[in-house]
Protein backbone atom coordinates (compact mmCIF):
# COMPACT_ATOMS: atom_id res chain seq x y z
CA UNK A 1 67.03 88.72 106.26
CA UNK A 2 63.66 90.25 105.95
CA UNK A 3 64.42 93.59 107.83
CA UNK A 4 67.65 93.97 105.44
CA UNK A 5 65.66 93.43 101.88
CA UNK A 6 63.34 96.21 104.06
CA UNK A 7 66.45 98.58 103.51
CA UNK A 8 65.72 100.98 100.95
CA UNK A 9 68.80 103.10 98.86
CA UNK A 10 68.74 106.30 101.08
CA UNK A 11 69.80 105.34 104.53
CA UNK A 12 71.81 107.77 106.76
CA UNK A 13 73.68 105.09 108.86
CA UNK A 14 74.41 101.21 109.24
CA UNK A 15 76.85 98.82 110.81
CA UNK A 16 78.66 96.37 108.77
CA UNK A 17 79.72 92.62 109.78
CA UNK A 18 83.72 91.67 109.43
CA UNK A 19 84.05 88.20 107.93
CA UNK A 20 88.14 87.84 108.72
CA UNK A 21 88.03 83.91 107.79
CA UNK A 22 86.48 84.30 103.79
CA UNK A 23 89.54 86.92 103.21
CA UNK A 24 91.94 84.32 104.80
CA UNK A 25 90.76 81.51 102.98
CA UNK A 26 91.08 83.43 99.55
CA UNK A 27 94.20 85.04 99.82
CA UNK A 28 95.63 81.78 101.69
CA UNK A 29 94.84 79.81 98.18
CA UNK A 30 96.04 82.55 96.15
CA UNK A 31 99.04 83.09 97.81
CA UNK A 32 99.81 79.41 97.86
CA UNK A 33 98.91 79.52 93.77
CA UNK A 34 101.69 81.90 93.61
CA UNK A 35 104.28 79.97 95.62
CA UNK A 36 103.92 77.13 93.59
CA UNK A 37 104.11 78.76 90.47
CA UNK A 38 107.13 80.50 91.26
CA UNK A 39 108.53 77.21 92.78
CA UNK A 40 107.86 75.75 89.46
CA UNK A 41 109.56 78.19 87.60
CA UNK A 42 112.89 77.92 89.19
CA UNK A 43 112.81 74.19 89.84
CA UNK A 44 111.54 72.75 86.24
CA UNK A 45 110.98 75.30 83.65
CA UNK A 46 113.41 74.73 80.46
CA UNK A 47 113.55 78.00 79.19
CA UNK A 48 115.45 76.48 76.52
CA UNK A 49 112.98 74.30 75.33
CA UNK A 50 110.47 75.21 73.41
CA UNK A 51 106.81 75.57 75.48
CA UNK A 52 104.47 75.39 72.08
CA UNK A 53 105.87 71.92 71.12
CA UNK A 54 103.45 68.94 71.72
CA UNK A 55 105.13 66.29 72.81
CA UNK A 56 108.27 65.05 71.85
CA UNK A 57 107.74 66.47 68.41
CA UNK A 58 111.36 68.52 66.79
CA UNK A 59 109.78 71.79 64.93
CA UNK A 60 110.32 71.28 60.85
CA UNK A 61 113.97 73.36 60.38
CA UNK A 62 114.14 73.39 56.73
CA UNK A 63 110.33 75.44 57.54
CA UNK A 64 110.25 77.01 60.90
CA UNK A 65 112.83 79.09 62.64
CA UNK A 66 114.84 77.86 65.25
CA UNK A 67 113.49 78.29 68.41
CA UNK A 68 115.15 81.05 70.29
CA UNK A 69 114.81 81.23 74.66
CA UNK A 70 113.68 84.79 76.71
CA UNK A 71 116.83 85.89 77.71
CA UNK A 72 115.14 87.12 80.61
CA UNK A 73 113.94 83.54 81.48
CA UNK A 74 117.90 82.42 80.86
CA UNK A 75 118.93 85.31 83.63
CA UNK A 76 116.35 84.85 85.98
CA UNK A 77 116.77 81.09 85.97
CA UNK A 78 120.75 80.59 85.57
CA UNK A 79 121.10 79.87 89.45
CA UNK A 80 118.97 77.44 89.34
CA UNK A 81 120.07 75.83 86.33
CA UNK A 82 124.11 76.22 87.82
CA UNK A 83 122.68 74.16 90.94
CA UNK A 84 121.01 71.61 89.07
CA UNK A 85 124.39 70.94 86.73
CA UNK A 86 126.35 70.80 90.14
CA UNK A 87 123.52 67.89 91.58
CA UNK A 88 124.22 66.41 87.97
CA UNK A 89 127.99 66.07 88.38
CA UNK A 90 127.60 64.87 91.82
CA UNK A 91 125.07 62.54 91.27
CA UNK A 92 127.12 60.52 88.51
CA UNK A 93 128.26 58.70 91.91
CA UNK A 94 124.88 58.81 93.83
CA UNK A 95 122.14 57.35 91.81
CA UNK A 96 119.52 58.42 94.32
CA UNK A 97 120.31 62.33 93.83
CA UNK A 98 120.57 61.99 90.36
CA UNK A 99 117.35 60.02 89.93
CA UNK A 100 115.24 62.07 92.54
CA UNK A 101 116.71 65.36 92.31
CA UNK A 102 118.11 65.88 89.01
CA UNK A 103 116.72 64.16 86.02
CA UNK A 104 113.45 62.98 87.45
CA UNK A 105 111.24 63.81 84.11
CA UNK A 106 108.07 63.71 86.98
CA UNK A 107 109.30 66.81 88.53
CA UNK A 108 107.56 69.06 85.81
CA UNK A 109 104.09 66.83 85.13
CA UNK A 110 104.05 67.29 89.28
CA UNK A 111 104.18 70.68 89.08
CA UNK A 112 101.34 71.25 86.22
CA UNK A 113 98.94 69.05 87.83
CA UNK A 114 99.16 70.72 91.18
CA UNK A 115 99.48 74.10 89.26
CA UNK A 116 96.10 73.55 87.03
CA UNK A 117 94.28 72.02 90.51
CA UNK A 118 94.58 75.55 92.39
CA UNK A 119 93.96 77.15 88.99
CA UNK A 120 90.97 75.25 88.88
CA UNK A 121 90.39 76.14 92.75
CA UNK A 122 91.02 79.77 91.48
CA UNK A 123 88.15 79.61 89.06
CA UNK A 124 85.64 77.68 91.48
CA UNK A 125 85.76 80.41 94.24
CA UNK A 126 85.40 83.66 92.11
CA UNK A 127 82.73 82.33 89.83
CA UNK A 128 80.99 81.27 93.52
CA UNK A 129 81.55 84.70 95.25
CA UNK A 130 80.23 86.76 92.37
CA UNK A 131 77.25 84.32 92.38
CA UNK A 132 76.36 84.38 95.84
CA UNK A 133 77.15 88.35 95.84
CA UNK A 134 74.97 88.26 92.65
CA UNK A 135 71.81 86.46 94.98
CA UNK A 136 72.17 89.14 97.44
CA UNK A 137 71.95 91.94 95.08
CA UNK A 138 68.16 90.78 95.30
CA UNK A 139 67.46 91.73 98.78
CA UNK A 140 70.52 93.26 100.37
CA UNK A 141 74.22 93.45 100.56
CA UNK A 142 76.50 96.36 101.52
CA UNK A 143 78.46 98.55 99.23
CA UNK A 144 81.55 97.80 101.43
CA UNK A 145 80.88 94.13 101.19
CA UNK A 146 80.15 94.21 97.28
CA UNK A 147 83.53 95.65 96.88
CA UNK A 148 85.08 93.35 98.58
CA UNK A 149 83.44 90.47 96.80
CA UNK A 150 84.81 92.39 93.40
CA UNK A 151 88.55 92.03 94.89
CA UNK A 152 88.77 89.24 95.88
CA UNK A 153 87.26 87.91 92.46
CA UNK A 154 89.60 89.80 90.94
CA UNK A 155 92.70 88.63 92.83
CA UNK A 156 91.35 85.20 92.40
CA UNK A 157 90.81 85.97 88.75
CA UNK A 158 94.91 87.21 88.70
CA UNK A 159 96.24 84.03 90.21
CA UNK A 160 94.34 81.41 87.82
CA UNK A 161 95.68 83.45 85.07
CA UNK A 162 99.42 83.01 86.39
CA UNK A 163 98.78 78.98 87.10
CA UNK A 164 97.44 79.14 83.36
CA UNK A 165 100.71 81.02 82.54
CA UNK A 166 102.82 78.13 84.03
CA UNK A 167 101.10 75.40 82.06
CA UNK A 168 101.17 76.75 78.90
CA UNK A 169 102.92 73.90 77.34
CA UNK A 170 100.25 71.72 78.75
CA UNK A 171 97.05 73.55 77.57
CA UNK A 172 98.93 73.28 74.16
CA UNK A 173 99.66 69.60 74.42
CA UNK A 174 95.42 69.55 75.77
CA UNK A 175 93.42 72.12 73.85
CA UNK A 176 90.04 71.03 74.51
CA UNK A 177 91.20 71.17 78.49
CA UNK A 178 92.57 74.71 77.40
CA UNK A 179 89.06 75.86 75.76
CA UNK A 180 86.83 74.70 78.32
CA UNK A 181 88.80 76.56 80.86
CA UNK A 182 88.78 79.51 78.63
CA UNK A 183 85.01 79.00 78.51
CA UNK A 184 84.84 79.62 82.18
CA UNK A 185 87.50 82.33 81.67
CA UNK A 186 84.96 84.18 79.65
CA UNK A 187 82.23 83.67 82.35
CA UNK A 188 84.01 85.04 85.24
CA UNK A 189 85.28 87.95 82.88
CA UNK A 190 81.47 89.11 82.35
CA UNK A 191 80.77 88.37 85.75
CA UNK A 192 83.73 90.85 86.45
CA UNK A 193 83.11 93.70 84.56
CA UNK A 194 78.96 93.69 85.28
CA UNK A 195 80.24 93.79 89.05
CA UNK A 196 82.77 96.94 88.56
CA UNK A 197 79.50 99.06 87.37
CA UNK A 198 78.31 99.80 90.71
CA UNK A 199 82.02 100.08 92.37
CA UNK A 200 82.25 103.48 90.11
CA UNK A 201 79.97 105.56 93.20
CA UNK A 202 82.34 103.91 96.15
CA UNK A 203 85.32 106.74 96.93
CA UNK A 204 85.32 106.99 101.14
CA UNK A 205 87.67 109.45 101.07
CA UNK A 206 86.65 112.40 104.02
CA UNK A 207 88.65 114.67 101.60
CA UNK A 208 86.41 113.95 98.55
CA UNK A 209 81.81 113.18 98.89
CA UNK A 210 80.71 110.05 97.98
CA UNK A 211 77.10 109.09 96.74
CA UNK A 212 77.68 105.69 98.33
CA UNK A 213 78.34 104.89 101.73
CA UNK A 214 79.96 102.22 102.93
CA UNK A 215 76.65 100.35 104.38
CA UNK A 216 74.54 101.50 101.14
CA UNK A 217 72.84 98.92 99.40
CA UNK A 218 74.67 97.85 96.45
CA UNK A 219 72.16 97.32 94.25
CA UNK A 220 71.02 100.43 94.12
CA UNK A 221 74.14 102.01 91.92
CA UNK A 222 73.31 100.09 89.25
CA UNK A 223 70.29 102.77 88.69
CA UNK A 224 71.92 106.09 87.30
CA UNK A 225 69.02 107.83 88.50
CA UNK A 226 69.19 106.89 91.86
CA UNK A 227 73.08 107.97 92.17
CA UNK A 228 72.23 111.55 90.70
CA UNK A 229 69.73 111.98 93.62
CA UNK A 230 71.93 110.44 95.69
CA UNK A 231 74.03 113.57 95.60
CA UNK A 232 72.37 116.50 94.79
CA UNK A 233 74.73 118.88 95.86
CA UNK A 234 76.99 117.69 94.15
CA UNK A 235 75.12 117.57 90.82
CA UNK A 236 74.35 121.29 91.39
CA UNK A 237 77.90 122.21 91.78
CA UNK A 238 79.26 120.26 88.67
CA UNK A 239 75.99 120.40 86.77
CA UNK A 240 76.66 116.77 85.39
CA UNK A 241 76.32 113.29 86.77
CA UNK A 242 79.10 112.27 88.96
CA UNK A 243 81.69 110.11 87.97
CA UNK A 244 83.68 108.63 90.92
CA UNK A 245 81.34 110.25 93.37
């Protein structure tokens, strides 16, 4: 660790370290995110009811307008919905399928507490690998590495916003489980967008010169100044800073 923070912002050459089994775990939760969320929507989502409803409660008709479905929801889930009215016919003479498979009311409280668990999961892991990316920013961590930290926040960042998507009807039945979550939502977005400042100097295209190379010290974008001497020819060709260099 010492000989890295020893690493200053102008070095020719490096090797960089693979870490296969922190990209597997994230995209192995994210991916799984998505599966249920797209489970959920063509197993239990109502598009005809109405998601902003708490409870049981009827909205006021002599004062509100009727509530009117996303006819792309009503498309998208009709086969499900034709399947579901077929189990409901059938099951008229099976209790068990028409208790477990048909109008089990536990089918879509299942699905939002699994749902807000990997959103939760979601949150957890980005805020922790900007964090621990943060702590290396103060000796040393790669350019490559940095930017790999900032996707896979990012795709983390995507998927607990879909999960959040799918439980909309229960953040609005829960609001102060909605704002804390937005809280952290707020965190991670800062967290984001201080990240993407240095990621503006990484382009490894051969076609195209980059001020950063792959096993540059990450930090060191963050100073302007250092960038523009970074890549003086460059500077003297476009006579400006470079953006995307």
């Amino acid at each position: 660790m010492s000989s890295k923070c020893a690493y200053g912002c102008f070095r020719v050459n490096g090797t960089l370290e693979a870490y296969p089994d922190v990209l597997i775990g994230f995209l192995g939760t994210a991916w799984f995110g998505v599966i249920l969320v797209v489970l959920q929507y063509f197993i239990a989502f109502e598009p005809s009811k109405d998601q902003f409803v708490a409870g049981n409660e009827q909205p006021n008709s002599s004062s509100e307008p009727p509530y009117v479905p996303n006819p792309v929801d009503e498309v998208a889930t009709w086969p499900s919905r034709k399947i579901k009215e077929i189990l409901r016919r059938r099951g008229k003479s099976k209790g068990w399928l028409h208790k477990y498979l048909v109008e089990r009311p536990a089918w879509q409280a299942g699905f939002e507490r699994v749902i807000l668990s990997m959103a939760d999961v979601q949150t957890v892991t980005s805020l922790s690998i900007l964090l621990s990316g943060y702590i290396d920013l103060a000796c040393f961590i790669s350019a490559y590495h940095w930017q790999g930290i900032v996707y896979l926040a990012w795709l983390s960042n995507t998927t607990h916003i879909a999960c959040l998507s799918a439980c909309r009807a229960y953040l609005f039945r829960h609001q102060v489980q909605r704002n804390i979550r937005l809280f952290f939502m707020f965190v991670l977005w800062v967290g984001l967008l201080a990240a993407m400042i240095p990621t503006a100097y990484f382009n490894w295209r051969p076609v195209k010169p980059s001020a950063a190379q792959p096993w540059s010290s990450a930090r060191c974008f963050y100073d302007q100044a250092v960038c523009y001497n970074l890549h003086p020819r460059r500077v003297r060709l476009q006579g400006s800073t470079p953006r995307g260099c």
